[in-house]
C-alpha atoms as a PDB file:
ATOM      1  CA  UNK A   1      45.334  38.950  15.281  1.00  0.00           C
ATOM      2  CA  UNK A   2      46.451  38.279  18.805  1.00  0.00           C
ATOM      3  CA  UNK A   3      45.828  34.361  20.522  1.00  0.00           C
ATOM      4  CA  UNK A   4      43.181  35.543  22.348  1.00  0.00           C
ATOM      5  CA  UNK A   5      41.152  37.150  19.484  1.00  0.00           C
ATOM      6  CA  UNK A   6      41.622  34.152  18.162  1.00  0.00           C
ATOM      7  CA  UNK A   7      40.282  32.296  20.780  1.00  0.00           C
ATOM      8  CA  UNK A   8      37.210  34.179  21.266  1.00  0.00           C
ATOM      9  CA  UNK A   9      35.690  33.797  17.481  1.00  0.00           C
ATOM     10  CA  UNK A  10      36.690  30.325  17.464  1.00  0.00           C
ATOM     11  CA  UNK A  11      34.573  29.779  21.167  1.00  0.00           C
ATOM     12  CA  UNK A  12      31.965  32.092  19.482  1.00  0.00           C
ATOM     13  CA  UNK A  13      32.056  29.941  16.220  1.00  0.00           C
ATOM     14  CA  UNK A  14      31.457  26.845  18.238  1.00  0.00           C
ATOM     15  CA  UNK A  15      28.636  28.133  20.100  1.00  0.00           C
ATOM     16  CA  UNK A  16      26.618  29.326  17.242  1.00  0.00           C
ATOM     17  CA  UNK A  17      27.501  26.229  15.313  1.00  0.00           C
ATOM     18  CA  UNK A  18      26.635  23.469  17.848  1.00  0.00           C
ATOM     19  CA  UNK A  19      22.283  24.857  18.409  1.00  0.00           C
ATOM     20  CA  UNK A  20      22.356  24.685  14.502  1.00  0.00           C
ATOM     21  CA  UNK A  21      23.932  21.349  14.963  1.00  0.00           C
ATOM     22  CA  UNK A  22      21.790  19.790  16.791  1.00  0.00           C
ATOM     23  CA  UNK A  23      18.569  21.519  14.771  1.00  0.00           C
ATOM     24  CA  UNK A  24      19.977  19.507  12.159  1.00  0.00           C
ATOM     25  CA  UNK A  25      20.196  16.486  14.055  1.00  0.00           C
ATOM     26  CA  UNK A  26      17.026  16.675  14.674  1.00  0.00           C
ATOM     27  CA  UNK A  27      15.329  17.486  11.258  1.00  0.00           C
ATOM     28  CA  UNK A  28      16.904  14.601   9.684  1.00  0.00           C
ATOM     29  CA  UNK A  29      15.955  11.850  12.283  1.00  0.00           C
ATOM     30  CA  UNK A  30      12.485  12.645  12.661  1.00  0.00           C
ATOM     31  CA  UNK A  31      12.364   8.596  13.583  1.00  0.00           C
ATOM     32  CA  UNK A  32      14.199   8.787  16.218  1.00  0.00           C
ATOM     33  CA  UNK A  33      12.116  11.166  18.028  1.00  0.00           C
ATOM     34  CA  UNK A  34       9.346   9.209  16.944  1.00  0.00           C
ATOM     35  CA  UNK A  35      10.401   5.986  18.166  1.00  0.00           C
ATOM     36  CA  UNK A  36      11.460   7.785  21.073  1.00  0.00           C
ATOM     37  CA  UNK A  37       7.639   9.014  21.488  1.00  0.00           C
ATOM     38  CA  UNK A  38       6.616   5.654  20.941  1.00  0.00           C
ATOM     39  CA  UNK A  39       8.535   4.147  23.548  1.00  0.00           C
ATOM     40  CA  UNK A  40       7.307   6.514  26.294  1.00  0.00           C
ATOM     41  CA  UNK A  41       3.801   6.101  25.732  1.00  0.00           C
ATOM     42  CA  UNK A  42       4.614   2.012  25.801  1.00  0.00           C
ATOM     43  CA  UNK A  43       6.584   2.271  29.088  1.00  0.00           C
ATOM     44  CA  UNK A  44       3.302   4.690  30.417  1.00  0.00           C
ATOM     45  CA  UNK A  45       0.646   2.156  29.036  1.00  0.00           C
ATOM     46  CA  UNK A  46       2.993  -0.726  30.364  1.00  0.00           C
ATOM     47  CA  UNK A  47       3.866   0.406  34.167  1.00  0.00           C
ATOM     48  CA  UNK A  48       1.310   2.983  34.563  1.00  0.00           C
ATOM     49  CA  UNK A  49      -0.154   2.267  38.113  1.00  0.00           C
ATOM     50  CA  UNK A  50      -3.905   1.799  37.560  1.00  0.00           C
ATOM     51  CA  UNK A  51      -6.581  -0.714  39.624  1.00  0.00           C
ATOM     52  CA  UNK A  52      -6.605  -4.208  38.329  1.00  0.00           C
ATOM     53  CA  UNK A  53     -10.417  -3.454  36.549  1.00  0.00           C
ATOM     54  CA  UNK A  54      -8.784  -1.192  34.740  1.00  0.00           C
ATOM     55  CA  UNK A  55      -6.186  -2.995  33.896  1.00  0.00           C
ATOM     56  CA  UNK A  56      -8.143  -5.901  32.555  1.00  0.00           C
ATOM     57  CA  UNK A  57     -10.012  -3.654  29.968  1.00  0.00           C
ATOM     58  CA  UNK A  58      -6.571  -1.856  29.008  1.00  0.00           C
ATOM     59  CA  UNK A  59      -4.100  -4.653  29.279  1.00  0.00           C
ATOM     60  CA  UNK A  60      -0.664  -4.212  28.634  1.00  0.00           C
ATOM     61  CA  UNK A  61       2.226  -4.151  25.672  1.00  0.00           C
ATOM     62  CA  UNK A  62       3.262  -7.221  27.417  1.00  0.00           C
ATOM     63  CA  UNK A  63       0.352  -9.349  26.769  1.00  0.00           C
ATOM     64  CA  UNK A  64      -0.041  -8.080  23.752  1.00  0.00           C
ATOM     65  CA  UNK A  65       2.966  -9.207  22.255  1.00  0.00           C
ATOM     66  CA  UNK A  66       2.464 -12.589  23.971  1.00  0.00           C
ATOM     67  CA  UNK A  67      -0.851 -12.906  22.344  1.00  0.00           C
ATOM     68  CA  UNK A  68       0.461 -11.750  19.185  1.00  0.00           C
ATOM     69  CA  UNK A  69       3.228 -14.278  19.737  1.00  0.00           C
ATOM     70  CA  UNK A  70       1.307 -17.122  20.293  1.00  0.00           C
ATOM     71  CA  UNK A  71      -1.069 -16.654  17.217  1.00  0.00           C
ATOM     72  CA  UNK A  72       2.122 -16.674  15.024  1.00  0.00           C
ATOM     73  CA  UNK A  73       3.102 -19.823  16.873  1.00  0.00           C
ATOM     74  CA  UNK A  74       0.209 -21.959  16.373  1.00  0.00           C
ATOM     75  CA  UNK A  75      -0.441 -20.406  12.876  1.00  0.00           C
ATOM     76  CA  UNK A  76      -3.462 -18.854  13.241  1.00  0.00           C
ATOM     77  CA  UNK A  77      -2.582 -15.867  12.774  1.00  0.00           C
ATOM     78  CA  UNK A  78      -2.000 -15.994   8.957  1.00  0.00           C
ATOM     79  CA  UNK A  79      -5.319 -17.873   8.444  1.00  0.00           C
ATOM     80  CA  UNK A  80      -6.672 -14.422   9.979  1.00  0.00           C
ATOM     81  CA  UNK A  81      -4.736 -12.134   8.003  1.00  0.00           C
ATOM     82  CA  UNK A  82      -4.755 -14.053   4.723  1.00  0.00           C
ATOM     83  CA  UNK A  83      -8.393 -13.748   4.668  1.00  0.00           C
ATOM     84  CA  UNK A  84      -8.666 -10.484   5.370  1.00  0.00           C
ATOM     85  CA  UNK A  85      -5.853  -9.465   2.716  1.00  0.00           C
ATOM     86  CA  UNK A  86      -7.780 -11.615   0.385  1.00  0.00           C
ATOM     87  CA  UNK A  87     -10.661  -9.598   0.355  1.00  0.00           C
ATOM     88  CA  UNK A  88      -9.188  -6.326   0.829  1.00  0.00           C
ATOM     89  CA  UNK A  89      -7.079  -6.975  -1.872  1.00  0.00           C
ATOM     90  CA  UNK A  90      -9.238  -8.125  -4.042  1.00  0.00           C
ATOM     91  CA  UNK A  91     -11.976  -5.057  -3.502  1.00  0.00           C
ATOM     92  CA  UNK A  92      -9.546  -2.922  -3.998  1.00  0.00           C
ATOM     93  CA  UNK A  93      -7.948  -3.785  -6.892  1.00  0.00           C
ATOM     94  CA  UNK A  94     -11.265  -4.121  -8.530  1.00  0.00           C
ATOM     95  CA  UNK A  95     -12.871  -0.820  -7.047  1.00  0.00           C
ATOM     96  CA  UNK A  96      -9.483   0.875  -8.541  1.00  0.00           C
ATOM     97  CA  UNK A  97      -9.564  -0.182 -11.570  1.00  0.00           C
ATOM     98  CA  UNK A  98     -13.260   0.316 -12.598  1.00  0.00           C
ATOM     99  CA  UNK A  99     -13.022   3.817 -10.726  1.00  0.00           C
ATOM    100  CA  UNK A 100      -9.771   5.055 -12.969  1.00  0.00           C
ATOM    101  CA  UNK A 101     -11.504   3.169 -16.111  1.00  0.00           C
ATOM    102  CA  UNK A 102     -14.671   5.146 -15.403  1.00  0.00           C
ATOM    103  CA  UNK A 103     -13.296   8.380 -14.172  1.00  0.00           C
ATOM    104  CA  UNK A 104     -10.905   8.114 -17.486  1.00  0.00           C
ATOM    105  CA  UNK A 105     -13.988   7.811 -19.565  1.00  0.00           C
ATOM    106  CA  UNK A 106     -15.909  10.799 -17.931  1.00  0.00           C
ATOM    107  CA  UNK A 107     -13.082  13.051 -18.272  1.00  0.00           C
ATOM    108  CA  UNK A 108     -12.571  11.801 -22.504  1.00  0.00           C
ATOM    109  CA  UNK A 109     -16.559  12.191 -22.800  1.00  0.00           C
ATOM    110  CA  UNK A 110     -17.557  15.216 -20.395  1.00  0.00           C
ATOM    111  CA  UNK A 111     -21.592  15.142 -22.127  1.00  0.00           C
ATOM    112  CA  UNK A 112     -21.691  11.761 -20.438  1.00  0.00           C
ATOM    113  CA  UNK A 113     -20.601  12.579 -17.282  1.00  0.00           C
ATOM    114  CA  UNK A 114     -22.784  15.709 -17.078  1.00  0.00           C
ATOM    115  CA  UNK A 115     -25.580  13.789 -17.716  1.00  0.00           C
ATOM    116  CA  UNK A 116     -25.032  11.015 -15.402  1.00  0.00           C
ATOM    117  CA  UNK A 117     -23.364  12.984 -12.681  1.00  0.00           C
ATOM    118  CA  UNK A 118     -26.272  13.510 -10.284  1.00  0.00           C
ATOM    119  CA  UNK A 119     -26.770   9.675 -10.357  1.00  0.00           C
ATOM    120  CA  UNK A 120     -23.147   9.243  -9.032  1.00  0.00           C
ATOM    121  CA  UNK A 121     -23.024  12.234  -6.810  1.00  0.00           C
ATOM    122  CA  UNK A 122     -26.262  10.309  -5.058  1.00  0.00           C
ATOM    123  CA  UNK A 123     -24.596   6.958  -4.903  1.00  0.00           C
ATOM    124  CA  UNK A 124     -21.311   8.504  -3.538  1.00  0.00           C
ATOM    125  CA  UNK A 125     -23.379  10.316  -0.620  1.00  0.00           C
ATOM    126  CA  UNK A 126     -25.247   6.653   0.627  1.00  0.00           C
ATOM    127  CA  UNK A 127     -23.111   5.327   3.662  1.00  0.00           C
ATOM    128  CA  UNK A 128     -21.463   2.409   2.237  1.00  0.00           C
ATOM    129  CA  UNK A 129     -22.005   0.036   5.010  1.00  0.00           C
ATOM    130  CA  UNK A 130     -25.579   0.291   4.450  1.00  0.00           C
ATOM    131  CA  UNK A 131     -25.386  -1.661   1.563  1.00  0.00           C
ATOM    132  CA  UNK A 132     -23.755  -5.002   3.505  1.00  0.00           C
ATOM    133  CA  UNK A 133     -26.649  -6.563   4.375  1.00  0.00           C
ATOM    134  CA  UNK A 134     -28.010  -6.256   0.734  1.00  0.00           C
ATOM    135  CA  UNK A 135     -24.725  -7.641  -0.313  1.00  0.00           C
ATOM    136  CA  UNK A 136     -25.137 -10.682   1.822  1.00  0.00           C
ATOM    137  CA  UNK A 137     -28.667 -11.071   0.646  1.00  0.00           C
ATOM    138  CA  UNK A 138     -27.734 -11.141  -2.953  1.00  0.00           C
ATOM    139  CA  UNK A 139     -24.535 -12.538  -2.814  1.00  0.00           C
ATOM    140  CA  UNK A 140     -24.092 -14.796   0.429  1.00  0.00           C
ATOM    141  CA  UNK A 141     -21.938 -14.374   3.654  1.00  0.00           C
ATOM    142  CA  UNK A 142     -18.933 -15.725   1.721  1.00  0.00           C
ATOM    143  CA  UNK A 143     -15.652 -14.077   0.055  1.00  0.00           C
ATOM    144  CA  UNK A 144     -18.058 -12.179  -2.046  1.00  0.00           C
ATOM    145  CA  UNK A 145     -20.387  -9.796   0.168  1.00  0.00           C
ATOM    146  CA  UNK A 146     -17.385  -8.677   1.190  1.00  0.00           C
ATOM    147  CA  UNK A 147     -14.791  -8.122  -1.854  1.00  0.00           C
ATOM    148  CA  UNK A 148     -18.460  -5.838  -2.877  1.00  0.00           C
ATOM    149  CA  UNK A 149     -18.329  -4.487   0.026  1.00  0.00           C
ATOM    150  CA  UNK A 150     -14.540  -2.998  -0.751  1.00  0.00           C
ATOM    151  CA  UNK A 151     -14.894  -2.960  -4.134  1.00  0.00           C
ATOM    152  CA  UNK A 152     -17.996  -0.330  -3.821  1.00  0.00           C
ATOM    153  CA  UNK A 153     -16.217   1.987  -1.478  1.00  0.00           C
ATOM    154  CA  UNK A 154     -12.602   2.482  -3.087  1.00  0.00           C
ATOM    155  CA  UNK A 155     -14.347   2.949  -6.475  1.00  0.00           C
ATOM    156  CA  UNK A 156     -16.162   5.973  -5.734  1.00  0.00           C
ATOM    157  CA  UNK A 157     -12.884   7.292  -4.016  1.00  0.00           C
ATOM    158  CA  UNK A 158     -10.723   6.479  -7.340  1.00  0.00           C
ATOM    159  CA  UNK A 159     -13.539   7.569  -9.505  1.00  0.00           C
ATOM    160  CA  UNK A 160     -13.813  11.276  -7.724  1.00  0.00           C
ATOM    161  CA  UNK A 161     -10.139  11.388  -7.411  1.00  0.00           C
ATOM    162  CA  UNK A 162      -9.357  10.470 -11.401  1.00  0.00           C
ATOM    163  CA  UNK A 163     -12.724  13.141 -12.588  1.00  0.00           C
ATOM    164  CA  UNK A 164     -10.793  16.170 -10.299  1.00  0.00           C
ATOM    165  CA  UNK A 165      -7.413  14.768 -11.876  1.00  0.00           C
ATOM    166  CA  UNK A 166      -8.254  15.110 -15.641  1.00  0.00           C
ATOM    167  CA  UNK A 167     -10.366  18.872 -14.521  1.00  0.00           C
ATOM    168  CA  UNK A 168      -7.002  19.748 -13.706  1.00  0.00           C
ATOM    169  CA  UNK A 169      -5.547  18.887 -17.141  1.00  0.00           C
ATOM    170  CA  UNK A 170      -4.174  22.578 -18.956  1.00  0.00           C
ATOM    171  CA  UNK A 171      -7.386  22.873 -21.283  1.00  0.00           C
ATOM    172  CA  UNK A 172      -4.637  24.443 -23.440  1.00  0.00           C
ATOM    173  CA  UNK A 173      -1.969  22.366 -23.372  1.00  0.00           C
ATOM    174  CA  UNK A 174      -5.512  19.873 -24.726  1.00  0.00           C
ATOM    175  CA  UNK A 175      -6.152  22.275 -27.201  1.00  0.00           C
ATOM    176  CA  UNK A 176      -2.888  22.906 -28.716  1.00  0.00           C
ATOM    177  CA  UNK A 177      -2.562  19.082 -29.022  1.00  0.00           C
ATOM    178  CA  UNK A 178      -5.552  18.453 -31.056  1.00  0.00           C
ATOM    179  CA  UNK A 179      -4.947  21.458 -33.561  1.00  0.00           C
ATOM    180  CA  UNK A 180      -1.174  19.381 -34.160  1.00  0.00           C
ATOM    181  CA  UNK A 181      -3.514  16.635 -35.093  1.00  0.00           C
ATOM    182  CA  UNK A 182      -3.685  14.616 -31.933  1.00  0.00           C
ATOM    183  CA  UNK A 183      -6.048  11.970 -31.992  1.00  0.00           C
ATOM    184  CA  UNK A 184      -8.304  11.507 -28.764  1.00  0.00           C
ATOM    185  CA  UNK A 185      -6.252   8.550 -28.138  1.00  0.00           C
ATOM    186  CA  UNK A 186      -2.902  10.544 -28.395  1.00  0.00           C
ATOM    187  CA  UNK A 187      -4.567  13.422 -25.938  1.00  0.00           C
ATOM    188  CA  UNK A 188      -5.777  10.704 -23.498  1.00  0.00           C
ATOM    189  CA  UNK A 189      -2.192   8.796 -23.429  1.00  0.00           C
ATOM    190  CA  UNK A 190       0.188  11.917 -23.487  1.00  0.00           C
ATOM    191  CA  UNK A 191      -1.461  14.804 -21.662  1.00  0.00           C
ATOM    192  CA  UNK A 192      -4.657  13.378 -19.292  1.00  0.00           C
ATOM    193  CA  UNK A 193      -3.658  10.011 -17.874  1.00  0.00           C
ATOM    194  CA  UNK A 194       0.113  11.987 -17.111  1.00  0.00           C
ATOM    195  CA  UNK A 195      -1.899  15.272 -15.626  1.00  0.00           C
ATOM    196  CA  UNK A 196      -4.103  12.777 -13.405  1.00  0.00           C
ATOM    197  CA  UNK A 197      -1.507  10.343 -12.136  1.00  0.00           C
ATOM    198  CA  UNK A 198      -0.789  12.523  -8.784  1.00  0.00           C
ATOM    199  CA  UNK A 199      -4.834  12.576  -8.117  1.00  0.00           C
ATOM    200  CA  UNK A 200      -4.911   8.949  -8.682  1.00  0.00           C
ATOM    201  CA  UNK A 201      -2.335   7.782  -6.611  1.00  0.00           C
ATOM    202  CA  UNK A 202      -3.242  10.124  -3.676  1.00  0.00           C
ATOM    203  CA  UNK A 203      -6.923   8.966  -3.914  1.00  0.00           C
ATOM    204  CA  UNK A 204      -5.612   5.087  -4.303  1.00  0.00           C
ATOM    205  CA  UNK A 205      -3.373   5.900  -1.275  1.00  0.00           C
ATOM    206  CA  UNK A 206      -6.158   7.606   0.822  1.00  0.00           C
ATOM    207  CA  UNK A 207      -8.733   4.682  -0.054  1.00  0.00           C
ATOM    208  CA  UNK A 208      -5.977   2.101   1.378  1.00  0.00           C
ATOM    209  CA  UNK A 209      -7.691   2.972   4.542  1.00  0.00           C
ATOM    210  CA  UNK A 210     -10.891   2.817   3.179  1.00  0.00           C
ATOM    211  CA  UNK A 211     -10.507  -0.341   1.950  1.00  0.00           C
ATOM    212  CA  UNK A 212      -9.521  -2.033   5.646  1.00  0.00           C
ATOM    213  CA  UNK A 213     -12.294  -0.758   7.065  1.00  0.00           C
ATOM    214  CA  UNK A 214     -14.882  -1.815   4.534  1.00  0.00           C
ATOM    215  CA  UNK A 215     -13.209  -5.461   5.317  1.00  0.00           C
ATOM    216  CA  UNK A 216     -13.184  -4.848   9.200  1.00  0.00           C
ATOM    217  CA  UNK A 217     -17.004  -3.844   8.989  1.00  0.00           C
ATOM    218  CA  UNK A 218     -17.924  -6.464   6.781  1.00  0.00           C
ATOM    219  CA  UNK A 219     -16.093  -9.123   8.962  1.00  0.00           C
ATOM    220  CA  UNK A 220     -17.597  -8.023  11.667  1.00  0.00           C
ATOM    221  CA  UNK A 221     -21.071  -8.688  10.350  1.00  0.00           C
ATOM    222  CA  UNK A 222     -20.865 -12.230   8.291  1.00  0.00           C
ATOM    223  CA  UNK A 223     -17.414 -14.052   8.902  1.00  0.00           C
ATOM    224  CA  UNK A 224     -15.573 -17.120  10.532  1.00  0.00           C
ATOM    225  CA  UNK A 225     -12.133 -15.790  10.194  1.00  0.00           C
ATOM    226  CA  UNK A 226     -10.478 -12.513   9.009  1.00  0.00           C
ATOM    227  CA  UNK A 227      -9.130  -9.519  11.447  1.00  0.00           C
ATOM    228  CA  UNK A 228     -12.557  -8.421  12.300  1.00  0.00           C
ATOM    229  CA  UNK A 229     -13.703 -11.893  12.910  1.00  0.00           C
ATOM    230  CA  UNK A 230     -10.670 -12.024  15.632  1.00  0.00           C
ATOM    231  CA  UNK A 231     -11.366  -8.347  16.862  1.00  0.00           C
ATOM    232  CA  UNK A 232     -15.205  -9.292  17.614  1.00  0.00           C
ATOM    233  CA  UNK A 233     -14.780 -12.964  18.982  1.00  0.00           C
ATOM    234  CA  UNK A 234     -11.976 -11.691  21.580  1.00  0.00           C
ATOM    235  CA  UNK A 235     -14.522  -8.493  22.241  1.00  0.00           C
ATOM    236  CA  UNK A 236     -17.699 -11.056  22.256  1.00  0.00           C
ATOM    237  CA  UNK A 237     -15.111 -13.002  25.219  1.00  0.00           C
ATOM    238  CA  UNK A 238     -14.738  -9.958  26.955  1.00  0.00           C
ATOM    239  CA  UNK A 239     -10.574 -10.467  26.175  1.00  0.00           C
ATOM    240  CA  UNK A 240      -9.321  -7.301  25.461  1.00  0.00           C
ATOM    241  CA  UNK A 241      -5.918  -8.219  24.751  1.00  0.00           C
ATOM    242  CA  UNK A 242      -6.902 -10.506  21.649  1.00  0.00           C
ATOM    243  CA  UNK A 243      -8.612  -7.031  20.395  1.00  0.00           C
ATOM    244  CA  UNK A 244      -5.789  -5.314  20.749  1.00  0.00           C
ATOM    245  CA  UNK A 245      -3.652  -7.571  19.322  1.00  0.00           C
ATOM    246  CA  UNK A 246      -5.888  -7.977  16.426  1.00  0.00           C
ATOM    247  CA  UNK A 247      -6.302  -4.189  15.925  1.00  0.00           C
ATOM    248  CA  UNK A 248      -2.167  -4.013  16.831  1.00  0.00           C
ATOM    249  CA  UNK A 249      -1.997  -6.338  13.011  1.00  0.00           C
ATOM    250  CA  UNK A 250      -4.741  -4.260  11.377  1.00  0.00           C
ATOM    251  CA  UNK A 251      -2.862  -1.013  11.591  1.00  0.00           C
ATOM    252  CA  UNK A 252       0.716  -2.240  10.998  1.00  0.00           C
ATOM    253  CA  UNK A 253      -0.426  -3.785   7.317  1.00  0.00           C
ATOM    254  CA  UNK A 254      -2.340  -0.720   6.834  1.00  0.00           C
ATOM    255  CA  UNK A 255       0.505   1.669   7.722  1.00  0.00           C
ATOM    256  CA  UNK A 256       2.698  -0.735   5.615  1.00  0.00           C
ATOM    257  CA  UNK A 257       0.489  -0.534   2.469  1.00  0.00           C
ATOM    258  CA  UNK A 258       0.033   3.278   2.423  1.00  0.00           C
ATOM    259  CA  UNK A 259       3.794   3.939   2.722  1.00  0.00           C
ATOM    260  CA  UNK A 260       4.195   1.871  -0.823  1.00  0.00           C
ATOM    261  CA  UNK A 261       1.929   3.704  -2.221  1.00  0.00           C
ATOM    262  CA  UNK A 262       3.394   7.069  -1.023  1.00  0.00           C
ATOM    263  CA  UNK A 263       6.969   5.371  -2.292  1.00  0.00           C
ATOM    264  CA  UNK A 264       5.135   4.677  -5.992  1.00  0.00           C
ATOM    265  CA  UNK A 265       3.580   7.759  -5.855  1.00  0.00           C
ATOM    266  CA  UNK A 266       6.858   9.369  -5.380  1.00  0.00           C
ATOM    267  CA  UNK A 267       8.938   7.218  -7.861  1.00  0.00           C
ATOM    268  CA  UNK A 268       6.499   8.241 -10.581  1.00  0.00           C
ATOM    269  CA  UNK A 269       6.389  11.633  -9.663  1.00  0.00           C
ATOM    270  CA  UNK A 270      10.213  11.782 -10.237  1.00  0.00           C
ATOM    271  CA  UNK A 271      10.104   9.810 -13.533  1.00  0.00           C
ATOM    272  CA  UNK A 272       8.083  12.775 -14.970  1.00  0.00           C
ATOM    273  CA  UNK A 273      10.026  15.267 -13.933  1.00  0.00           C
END
């Protein structure tokens, strides 16, 4: 093979190499094109020539952050955020846990749950928000409206989510169990609550969202202090900065929370494999 043979599959080589290259590059740094996204829309949002009206209704990154900034300075911030993390918290770990308890218990006693199925299929379809101002009658304009509030709404999510997770279950795999003299409690610990994990952790990850806005809606109604309470004062003041900033917090915990759940969710999924 001559030099310049040579030469030519090795400039050939490079040039079909270097698109695949930089495909790669690209695949496995998905967050650096998304930063990158991130950044232009900022930059737009931030030096985007617009009249000063509209400017006051869209402010700017800039006063954003300073707003943000000077919440965590004084400290008010976390009194905002701790309440509303209290009760979304709270309702959610309470709406998940009675939702999975229940949803386990339909799935061991099917008669039950065909019986009492159109009673939860109506309560499921009623807006949940509807039932705020009841809450507030009954149980005050304190901690407790609201943690009902949450509470209500993730447990019809968790409860749906563990019912389609144990229909999923191999009815043999169920059968062949029992006729090796499984007891229910064997059949419930080694083959449904396994085959229903991945439904429960996708509906606990999908009612994360759920959850916030059950707390936004229910601050927004009845509250001194919480997220919502900061999102509707700052609206109620025409300052639509502090709403920003407020919503700004809001979606950062709530991106924050679902990605742990996605990381559990995946972390158990590996264990059983």
């Amino acid at each position: 093979m001559t030099s310049t043979e040579t030469l030519a599959r090795t400039s050939v080589g490079e040039e079909d190499v270097a698109p695949n290259a930089g495909h790669r590059i690209a695949v496995r740094h998905p967050t650096v094109i998304r930063l990158l996204i991130v950044a232009v829309l900022l930059a737009a949002w931030q030096f985007l020539p617009v009249s000063r009206q509209v400017k006051f209704w869209l402010s700017s990154p800039a006063q954003i952050l300073t707003t943000l900034w000077g919440w965590i300075a004084d400290g008010s911030l976390w009194a905002h955020l701790g309440a509303t993390l209290s009760v979304m918290v709270t309702g959610y770990v309470m709406g998940c846990a009675v939702g999975i308890g229940l949803g386990l218990l339909f799935g061991f006693l099917p008669r039950l749950y065909r019986v009492l199925a159109p009673f939860v299929a109506a309560f499921y379809a009623l807006p949940k928000i509807a039932l705020a101002p009841l809450f507030i009658i009954l149980l005050g304009i304190g901690m407790s409206s609201k943690v009902a509030l949450v509470a209500i709404t993730v447990f019809f999510l968790l409860l749906n989510s563990t019912i389609d997770g144990i229909r999923d279950v191999d009815k043999d795999l169920v059968d062949s169990m029992r006729l090796m003299g499984a007891t229910r409690v064997e059949v419930l610990r080694k083959v449904l609550i396994p085959s229903a994990l991945p439904w429960i952790f996708t509906g606990a990850r999908i009612s994360v969202r759920y959850a916030f806005t059950a707390t936004l809606l229910a601050e927004l109604i009845a509250a001194n202090r919480g997220l919502g309470f900061l999102i509707e004062f700052n609206s109620g003041n025409f300052n639509a900065t502090g709403s920003y900033a407020a919503i700004v917090v809001l979606v950062a915990f709530s991106v924050a929370l679902t990605e742990i759940l996605t990381r559990v969710q995946t972390i158990t999924a590996g264990r059983r494999k």
